[in-house]
N, C-alpha and C. Protein backbone atom coordinates (compact mmCIF):
# COMPACT_ATOMS: atom_id res chain seq x y z
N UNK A 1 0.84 -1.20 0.00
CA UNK A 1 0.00 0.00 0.00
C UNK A 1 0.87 1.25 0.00
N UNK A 2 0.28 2.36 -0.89
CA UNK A 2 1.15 3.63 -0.87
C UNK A 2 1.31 4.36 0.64
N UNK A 3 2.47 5.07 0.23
CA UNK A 3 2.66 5.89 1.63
C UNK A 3 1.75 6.80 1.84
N UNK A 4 0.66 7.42 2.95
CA UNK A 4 -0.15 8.16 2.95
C UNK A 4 0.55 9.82 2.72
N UNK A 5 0.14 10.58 1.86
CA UNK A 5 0.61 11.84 1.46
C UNK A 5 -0.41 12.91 2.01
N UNK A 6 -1.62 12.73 1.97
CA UNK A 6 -2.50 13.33 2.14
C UNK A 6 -3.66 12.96 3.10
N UNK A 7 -4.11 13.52 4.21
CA UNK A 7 -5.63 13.55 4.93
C UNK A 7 -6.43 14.82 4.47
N UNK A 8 -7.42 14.14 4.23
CA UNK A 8 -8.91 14.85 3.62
C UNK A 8 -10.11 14.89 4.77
N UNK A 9 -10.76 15.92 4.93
CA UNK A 9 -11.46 16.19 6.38
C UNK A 9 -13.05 16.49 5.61
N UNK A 10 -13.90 16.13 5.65
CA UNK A 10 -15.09 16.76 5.57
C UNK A 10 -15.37 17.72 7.02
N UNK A 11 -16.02 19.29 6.66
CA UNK A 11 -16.01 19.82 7.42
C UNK A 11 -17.15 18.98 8.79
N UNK A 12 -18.59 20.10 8.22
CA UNK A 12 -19.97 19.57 9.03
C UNK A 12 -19.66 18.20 9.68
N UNK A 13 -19.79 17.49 10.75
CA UNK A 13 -20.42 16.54 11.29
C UNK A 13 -18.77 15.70 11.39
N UNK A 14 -17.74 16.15 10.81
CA UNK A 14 -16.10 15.46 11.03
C UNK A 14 -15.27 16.54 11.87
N UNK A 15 -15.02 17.49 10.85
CA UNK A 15 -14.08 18.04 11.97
C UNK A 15 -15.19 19.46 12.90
N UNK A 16 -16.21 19.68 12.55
CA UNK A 16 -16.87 19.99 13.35
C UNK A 16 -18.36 19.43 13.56
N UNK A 17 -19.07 19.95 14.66
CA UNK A 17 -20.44 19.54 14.45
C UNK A 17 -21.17 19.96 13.34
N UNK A 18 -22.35 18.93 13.45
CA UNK A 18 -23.21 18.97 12.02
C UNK A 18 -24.36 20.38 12.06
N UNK A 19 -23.90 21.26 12.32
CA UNK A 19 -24.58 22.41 11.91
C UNK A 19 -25.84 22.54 10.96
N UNK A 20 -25.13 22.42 10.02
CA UNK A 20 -26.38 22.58 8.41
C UNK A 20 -27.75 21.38 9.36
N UNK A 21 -27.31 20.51 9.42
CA UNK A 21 -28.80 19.64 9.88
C UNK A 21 -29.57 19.69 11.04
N UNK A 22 -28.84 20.15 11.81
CA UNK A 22 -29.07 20.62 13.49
C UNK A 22 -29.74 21.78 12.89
N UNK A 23 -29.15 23.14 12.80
CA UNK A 23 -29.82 24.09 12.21
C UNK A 23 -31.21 24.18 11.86
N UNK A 24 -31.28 22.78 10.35
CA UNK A 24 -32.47 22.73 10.03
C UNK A 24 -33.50 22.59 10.52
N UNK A 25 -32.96 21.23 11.79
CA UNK A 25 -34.11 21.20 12.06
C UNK A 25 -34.82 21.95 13.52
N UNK A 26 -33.79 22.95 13.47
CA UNK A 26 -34.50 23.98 15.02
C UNK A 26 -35.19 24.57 13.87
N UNK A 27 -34.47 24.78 12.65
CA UNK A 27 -35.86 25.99 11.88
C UNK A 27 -37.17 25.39 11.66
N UNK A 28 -37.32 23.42 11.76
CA UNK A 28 -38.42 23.08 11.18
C UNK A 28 -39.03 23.62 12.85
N UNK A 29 -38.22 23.11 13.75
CA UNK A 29 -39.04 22.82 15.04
C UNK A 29 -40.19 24.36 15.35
N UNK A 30 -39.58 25.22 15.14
CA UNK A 30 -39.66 26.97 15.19
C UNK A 30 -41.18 27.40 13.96
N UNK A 31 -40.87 26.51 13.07
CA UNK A 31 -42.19 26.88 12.25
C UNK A 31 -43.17 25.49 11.98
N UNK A 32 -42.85 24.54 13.34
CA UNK A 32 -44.37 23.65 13.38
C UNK A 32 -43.85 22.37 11.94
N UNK A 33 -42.70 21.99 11.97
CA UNK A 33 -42.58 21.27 10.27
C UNK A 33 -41.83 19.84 11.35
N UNK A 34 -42.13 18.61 10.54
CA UNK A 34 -41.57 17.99 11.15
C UNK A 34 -39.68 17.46 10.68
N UNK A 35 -39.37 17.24 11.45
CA UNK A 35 -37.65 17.92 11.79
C UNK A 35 -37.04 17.16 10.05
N UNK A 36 -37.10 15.71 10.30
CA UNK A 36 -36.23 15.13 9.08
C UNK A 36 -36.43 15.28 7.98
N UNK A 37 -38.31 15.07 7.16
CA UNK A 37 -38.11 15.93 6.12
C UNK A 37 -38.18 17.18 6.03
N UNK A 38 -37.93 17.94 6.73
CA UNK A 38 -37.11 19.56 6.63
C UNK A 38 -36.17 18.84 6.35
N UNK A 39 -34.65 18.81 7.21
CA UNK A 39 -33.68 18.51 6.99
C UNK A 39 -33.64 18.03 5.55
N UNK A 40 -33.68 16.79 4.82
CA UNK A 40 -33.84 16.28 3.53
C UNK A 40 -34.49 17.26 2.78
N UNK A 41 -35.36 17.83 2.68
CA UNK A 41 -35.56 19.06 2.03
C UNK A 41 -34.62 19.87 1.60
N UNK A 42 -33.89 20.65 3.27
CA UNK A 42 -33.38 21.44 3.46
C UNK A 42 -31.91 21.23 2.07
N UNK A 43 -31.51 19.66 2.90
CA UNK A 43 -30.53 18.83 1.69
C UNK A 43 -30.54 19.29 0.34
N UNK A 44 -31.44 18.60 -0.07
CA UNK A 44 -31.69 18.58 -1.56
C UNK A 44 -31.91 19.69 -1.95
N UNK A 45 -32.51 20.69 -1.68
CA UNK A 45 -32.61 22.29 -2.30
C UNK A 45 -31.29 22.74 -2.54
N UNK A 46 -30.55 22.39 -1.32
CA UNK A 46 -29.30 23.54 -1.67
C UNK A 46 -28.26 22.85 -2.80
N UNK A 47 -28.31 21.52 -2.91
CA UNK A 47 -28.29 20.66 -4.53
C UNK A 47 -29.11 21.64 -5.33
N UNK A 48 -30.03 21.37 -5.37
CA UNK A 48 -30.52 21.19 -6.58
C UNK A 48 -30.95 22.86 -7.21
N UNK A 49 -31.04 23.75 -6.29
CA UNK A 49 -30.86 25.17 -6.28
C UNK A 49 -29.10 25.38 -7.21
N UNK A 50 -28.58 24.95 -6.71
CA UNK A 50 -26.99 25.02 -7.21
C UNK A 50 -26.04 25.69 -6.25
N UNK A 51 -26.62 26.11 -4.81
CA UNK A 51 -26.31 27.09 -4.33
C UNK A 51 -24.83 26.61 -3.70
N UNK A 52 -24.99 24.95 -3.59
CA UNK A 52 -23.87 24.27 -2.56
C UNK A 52 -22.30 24.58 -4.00
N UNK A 53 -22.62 24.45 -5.11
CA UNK A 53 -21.86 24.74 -6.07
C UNK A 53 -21.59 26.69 -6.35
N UNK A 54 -21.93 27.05 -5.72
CA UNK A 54 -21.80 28.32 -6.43
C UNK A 54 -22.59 29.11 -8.17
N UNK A 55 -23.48 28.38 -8.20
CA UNK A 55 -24.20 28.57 -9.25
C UNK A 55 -25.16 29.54 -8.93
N UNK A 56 -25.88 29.68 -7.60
CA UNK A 56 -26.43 30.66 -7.40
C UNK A 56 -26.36 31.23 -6.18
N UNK A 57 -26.76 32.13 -5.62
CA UNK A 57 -26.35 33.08 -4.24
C UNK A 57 -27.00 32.75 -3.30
N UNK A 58 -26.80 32.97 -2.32
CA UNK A 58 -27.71 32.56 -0.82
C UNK A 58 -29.06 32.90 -0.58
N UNK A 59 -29.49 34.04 -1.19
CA UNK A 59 -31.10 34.34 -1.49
C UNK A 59 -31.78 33.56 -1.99
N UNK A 60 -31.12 32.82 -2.91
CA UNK A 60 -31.75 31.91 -3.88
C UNK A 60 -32.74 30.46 -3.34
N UNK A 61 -31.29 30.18 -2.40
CA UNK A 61 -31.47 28.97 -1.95
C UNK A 61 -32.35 29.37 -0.75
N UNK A 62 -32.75 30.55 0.19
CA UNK A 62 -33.60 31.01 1.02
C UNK A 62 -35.09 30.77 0.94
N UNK A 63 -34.96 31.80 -0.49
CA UNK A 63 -36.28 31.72 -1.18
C UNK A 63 -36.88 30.95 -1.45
N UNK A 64 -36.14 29.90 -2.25
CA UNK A 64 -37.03 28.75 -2.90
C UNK A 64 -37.10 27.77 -1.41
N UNK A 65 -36.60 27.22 -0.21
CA UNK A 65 -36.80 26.96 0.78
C UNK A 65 -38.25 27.19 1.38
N UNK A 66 -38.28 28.42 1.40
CA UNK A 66 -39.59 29.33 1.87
C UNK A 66 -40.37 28.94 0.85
N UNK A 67 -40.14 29.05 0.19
CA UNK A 67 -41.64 28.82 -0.98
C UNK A 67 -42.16 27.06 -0.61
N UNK A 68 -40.83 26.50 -1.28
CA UNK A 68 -41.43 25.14 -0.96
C UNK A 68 -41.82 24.71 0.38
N UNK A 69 -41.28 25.11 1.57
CA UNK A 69 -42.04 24.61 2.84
C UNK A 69 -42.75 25.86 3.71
N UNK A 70 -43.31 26.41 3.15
CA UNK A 70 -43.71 27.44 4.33
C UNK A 70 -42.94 28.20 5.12
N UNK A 71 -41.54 28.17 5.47
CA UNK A 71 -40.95 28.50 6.90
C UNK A 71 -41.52 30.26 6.39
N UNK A 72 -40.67 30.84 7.93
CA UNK A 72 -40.77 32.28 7.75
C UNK A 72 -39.15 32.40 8.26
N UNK A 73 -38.78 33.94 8.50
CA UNK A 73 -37.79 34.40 8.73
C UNK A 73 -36.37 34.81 7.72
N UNK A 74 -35.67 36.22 8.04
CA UNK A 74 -34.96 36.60 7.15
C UNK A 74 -33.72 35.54 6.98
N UNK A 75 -33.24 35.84 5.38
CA UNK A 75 -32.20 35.25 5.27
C UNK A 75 -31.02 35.21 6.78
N UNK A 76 -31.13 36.59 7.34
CA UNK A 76 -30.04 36.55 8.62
C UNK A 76 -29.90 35.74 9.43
N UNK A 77 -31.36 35.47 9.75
CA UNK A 77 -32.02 34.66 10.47
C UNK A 77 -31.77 33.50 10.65
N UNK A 78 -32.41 32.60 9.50
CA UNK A 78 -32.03 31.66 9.02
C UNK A 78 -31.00 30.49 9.39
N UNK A 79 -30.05 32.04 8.80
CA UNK A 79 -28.67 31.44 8.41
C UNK A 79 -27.66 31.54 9.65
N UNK A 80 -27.73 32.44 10.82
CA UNK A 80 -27.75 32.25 12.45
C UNK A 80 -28.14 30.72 12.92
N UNK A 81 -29.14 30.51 12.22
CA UNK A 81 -29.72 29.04 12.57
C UNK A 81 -28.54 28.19 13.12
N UNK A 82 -28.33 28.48 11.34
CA UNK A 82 -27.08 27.43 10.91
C UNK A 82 -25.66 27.02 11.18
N UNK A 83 -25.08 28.60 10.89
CA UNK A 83 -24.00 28.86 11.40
C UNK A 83 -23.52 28.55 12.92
N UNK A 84 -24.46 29.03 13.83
CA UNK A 84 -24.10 29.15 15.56
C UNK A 84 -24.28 27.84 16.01
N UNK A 85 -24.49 26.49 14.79
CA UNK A 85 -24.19 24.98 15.66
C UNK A 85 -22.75 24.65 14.70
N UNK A 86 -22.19 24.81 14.10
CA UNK A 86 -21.16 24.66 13.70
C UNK A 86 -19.94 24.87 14.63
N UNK A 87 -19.69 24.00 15.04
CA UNK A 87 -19.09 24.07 16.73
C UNK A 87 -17.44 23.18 16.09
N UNK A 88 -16.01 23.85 15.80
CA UNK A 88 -14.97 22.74 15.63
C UNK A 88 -15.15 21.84 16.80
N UNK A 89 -14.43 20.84 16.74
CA UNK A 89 -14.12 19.78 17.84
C UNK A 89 -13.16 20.16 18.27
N UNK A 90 -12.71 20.38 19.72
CA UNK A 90 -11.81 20.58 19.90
C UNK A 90 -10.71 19.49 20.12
N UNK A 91 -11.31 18.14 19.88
CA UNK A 91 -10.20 16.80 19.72
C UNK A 91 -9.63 17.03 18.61
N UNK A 92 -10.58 17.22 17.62
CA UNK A 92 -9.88 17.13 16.58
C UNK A 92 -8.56 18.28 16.13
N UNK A 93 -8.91 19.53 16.66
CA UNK A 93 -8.13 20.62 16.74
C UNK A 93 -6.77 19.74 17.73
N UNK A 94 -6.80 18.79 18.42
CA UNK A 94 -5.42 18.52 18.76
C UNK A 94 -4.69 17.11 18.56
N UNK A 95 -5.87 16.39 17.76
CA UNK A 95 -5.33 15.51 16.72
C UNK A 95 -4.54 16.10 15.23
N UNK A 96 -4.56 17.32 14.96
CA UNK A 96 -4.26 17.78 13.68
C UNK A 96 -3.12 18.08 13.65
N UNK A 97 -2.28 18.29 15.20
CA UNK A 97 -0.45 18.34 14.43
C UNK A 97 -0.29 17.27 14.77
N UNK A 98 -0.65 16.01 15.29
CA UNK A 98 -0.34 14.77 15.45
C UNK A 98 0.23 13.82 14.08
N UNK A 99 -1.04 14.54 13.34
CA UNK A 99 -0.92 13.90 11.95
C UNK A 99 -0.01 14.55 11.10
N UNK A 100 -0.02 16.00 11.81
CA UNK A 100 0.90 16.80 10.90
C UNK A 100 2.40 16.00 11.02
N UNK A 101 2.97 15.56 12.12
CA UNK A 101 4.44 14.63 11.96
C UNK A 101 4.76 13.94 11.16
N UNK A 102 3.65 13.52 10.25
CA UNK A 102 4.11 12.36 9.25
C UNK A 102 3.42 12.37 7.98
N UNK A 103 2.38 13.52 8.24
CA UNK A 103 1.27 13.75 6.59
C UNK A 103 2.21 14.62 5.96
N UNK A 104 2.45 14.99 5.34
CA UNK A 104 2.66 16.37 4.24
C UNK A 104 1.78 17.17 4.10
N UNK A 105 0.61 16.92 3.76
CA UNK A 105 -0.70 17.64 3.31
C UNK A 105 -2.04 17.24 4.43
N UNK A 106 -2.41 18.10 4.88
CA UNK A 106 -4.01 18.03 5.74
C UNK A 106 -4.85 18.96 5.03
N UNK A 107 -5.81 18.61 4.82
CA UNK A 107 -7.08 19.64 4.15
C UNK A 107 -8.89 19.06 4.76
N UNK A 108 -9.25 20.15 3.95
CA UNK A 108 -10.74 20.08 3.99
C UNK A 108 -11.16 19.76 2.41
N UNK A 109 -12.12 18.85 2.51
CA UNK A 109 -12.82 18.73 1.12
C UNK A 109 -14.59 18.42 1.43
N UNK A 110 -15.18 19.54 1.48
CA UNK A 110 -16.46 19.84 2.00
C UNK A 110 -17.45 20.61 0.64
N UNK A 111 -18.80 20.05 1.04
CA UNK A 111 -19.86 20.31 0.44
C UNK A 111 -20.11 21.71 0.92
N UNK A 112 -19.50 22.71 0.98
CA UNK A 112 -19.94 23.63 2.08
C UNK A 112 -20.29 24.88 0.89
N UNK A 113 -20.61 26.10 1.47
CA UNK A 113 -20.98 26.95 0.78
C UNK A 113 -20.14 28.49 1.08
N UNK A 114 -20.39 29.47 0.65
CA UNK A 114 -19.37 30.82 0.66
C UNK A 114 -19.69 31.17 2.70
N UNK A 115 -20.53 30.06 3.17
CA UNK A 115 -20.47 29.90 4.66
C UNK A 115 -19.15 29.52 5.48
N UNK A 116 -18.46 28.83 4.93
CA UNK A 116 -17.41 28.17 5.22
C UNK A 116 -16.23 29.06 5.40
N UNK A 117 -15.94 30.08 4.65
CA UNK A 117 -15.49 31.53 4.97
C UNK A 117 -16.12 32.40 6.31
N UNK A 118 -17.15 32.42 5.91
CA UNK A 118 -18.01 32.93 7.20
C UNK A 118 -17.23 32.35 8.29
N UNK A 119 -17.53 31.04 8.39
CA UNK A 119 -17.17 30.28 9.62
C UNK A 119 -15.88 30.64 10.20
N UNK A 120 -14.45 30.49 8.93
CA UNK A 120 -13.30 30.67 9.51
C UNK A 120 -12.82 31.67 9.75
N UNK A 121 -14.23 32.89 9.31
CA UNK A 121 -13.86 34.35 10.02
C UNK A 121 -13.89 34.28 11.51
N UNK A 122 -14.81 33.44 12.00
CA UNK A 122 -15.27 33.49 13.38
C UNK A 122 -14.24 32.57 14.21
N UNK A 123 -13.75 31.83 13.23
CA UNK A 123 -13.29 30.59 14.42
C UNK A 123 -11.35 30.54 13.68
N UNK A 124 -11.14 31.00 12.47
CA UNK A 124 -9.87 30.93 12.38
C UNK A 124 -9.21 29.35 12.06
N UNK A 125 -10.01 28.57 11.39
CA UNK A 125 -9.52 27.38 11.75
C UNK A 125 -8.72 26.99 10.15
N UNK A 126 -8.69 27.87 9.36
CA UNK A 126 -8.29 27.06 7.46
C UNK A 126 -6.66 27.25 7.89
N UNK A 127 -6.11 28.11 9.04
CA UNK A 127 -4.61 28.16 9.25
C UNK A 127 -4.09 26.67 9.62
N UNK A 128 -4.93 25.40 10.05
CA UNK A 128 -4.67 24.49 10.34
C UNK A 128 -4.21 23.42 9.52
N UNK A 129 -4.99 23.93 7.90
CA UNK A 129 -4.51 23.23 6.89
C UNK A 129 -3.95 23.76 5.84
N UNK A 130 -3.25 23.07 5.13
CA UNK A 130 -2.70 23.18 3.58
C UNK A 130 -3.45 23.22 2.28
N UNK A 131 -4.38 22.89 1.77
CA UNK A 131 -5.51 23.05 0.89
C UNK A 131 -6.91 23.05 1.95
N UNK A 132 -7.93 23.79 1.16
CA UNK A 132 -9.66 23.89 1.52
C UNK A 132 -9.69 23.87 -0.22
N UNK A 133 -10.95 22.42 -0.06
CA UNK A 133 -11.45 22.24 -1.19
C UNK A 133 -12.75 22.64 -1.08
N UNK A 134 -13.48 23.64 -1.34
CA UNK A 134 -15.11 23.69 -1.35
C UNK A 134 -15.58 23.48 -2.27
N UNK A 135 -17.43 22.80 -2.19
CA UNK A 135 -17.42 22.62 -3.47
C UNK A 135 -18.33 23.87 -4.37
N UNK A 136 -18.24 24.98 -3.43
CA UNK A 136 -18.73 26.54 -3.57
C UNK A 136 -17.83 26.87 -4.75
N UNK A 137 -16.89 26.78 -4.68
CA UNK A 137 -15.76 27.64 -5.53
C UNK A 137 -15.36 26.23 -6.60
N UNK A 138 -15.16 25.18 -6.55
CA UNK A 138 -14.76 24.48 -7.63
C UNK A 138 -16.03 24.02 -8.31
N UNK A 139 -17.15 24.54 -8.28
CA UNK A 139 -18.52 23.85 -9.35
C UNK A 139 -19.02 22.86 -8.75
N UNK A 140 -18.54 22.08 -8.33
CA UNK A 140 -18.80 20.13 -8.56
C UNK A 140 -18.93 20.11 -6.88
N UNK A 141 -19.49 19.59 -6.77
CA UNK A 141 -19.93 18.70 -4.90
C UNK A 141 -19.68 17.13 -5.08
N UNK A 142 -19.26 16.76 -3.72
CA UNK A 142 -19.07 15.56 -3.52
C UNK A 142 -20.21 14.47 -4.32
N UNK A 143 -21.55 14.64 -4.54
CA UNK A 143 -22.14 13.45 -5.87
C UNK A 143 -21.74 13.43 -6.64
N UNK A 144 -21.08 14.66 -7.47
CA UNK A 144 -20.56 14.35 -8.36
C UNK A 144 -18.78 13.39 -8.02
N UNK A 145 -18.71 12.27 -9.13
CA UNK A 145 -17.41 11.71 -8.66
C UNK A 145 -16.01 12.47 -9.16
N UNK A 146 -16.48 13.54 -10.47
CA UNK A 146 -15.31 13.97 -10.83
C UNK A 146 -14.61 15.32 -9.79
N UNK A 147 -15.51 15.45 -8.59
CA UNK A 147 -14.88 16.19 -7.96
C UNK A 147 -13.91 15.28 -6.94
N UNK A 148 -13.78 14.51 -7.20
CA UNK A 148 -12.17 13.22 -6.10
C UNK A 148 -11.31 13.64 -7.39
N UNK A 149 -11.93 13.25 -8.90
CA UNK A 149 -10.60 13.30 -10.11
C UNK A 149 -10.38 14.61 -9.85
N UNK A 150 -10.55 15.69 -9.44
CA UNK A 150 -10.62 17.07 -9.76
C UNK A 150 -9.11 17.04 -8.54
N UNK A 151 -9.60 16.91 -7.33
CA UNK A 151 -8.79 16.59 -5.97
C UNK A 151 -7.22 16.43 -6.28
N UNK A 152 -7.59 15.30 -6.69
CA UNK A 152 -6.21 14.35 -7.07
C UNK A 152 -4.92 14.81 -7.58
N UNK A 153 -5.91 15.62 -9.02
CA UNK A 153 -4.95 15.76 -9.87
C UNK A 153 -4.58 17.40 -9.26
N UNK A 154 -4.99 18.30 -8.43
CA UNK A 154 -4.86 19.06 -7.98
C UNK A 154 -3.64 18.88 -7.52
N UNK A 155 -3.23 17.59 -6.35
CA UNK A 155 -2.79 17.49 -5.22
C UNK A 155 -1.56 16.60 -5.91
N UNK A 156 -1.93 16.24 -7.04
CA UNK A 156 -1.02 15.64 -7.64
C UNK A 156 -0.36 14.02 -6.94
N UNK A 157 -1.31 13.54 -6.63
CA UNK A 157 -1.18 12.02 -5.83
C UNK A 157 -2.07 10.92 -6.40
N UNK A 158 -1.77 9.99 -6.22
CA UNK A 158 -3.38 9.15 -6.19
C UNK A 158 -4.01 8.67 -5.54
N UNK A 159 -5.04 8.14 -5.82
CA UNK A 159 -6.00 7.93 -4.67
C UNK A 159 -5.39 6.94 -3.52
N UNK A 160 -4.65 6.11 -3.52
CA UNK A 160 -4.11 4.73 -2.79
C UNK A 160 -3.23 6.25 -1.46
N UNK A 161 -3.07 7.43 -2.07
CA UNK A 161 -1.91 7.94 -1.32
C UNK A 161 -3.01 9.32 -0.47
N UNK A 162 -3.95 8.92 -0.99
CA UNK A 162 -4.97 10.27 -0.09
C UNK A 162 -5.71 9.03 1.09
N UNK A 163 -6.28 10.09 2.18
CA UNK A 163 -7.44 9.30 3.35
C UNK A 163 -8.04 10.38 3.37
N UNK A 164 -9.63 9.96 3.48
CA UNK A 164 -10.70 10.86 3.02
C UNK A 164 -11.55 10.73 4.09
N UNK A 165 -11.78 11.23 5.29
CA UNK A 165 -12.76 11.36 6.27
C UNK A 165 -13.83 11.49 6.11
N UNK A 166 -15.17 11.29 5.97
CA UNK A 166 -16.72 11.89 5.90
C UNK A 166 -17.52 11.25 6.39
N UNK A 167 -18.44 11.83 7.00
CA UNK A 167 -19.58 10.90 7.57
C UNK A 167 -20.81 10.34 6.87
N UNK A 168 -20.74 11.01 5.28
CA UNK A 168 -21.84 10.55 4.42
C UNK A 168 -21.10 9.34 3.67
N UNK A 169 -22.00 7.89 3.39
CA UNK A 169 -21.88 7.24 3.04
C UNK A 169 -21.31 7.53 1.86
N UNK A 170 -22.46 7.91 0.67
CA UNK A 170 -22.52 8.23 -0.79
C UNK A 170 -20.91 8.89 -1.12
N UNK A 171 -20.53 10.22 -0.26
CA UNK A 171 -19.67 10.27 -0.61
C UNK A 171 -18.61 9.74 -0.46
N UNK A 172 -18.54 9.02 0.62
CA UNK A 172 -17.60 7.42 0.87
C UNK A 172 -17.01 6.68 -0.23
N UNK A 173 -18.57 5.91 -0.78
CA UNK A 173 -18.65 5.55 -1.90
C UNK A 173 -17.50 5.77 -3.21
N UNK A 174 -17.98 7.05 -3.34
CA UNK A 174 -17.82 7.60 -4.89
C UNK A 174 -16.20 7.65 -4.10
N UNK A 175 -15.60 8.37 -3.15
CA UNK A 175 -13.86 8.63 -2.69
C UNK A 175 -13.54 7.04 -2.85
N UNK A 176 -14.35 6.20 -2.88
CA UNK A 176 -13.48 4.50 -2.52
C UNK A 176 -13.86 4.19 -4.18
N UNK A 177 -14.11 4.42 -5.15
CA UNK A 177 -14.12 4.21 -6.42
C UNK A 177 -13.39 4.55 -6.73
N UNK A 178 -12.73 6.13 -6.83
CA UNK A 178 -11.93 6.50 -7.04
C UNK A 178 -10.64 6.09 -6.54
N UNK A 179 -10.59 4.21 -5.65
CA UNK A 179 -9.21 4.52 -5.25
C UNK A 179 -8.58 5.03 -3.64
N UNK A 180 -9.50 6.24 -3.42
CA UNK A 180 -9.38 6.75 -2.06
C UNK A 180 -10.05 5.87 -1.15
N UNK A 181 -8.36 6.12 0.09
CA UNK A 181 -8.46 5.88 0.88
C UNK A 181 -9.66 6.41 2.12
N UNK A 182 -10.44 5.74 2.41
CA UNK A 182 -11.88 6.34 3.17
C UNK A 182 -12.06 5.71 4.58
N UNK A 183 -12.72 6.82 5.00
CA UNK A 183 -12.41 6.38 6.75
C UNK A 183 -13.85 7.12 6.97
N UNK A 184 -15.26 6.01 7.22
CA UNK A 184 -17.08 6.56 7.11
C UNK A 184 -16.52 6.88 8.63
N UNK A 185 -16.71 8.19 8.61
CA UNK A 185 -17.20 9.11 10.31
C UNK A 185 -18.39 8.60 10.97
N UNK A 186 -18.57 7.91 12.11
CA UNK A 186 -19.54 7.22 13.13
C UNK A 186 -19.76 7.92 14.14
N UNK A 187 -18.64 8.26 14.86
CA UNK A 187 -18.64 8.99 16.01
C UNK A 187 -17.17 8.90 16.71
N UNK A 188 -16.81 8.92 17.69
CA UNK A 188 -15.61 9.90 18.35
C UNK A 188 -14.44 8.42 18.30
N UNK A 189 -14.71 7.65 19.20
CA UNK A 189 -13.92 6.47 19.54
C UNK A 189 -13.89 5.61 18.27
N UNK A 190 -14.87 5.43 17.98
CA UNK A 190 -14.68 4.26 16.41
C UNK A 190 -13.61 4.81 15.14
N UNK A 191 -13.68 6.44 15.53
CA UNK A 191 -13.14 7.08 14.43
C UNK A 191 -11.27 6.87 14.73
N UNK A 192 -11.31 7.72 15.89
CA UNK A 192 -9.70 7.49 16.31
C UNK A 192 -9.66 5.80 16.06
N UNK A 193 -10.11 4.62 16.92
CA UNK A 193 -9.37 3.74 16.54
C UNK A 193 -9.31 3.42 14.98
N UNK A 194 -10.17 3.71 13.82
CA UNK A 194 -9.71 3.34 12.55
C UNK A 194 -8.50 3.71 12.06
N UNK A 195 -8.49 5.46 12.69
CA UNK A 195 -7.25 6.33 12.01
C UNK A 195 -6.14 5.59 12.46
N UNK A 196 -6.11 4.87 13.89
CA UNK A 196 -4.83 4.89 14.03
C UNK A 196 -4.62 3.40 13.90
N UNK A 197 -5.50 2.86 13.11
CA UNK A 197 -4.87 1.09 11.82
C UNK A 197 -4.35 1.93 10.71
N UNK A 198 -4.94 3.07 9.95
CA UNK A 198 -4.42 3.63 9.10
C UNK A 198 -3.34 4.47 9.16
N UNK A 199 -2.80 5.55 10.06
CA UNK A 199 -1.57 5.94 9.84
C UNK A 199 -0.87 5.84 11.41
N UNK A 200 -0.06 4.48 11.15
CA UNK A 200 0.42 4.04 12.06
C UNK A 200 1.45 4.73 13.45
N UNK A 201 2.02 5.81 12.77
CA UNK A 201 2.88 6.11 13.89
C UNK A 201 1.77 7.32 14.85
N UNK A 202 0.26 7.03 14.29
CA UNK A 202 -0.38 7.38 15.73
C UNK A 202 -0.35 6.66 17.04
N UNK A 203 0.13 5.10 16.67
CA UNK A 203 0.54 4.48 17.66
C UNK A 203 0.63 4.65 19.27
């Protein structure tokens, strides 16, 4: 097996809490909706709006939200929801020079949106890594698979030499087609012991 060159972090729900879905569903709880399909709603709009790609602006994806489920409240609003559960971990903040001893490269490769800036205004955390892949600014989100080919050839490695953290299956999936090395996010203890079968001198 190749030497590991690279760790890949999904933001939401890995290296911090899951915000975007927590969020959602205090907004369903707040306007009487029931929590999960909000959430899945919430999901799929900001797909299919384009907004998670940068195709269209944050109003966009507001609006059509509101239209399709009823909610109320301003975009500010909203998006307070969202933002103020986005909580880093602070394990993970001191697992990250651990790995730094022997990775070359640590990054983020997240579905996230021109929020993700937002965030590291508040919290300062992109100084921790060497690339942020969003999929705001490069077009393509994790369903799509050519955003791992996009990665790669960026980073100039291959997949056998990247580890790809996330807690969504699908995109699991599509990173282990490609080759990448994948590590499905469960929760706190299951996670450390996988990492440390995978890069051993966590030992």
């Amino acid at each position: 097996m190749e030497r590991l060159r690279a760790v890949l972090f999904d933001f939401g729900g890995v290296l911090a809490e899951e915000g975007f879905a927590e969020g959602l569903r205090a907004i369903a709880a707040a306007n009487g909706l029931p929590g999960e399909d909000f959430v899945r709603k919430g999901h799929d709009l900001v797909h299919e709006t384009g907004y998670v790609t940068g195709h269209v602006l944050e109003k966009t994806y507001w609006d059509v939200l509101r239209a399709e489920t009823g909610i109320s409240g301003s975009d500010a609003s909203l998006r307070r929801e969202i933002l103020s559960r986005f909580v880093f971990r602070d394990w993970m903040a001191d697992l990250l020079p651990k790995l730094r001893e022997g990775i070359p490269l640590l990054g983020i490769l997240s579905d996230q949106t021109n929020w993700l800036e937002e965030l590291d205004g508040r919290d300062r955390f992109f100084r921790r890594f060497d690339r942020v892949f969003n999929s705001f600014y490069i077009g393509k989100s994790k369903r799509n698979p050519a955003l791992f080919d996009h990665v790669l050839e960026i980073l100039g490695v291959s997949g056998e030499e990247v580890l790809f953290v996330d807690d969504n299956d699908g995109n699991c999936e599509r990173a282990d087609a490609r080759g990448i090395r994948t590590i499905r996010y469960t929760g706190r203890e299951a996670f450390l012991s996988r990492i440390r079968r995978e890069v051993s001198f966590l030992q």
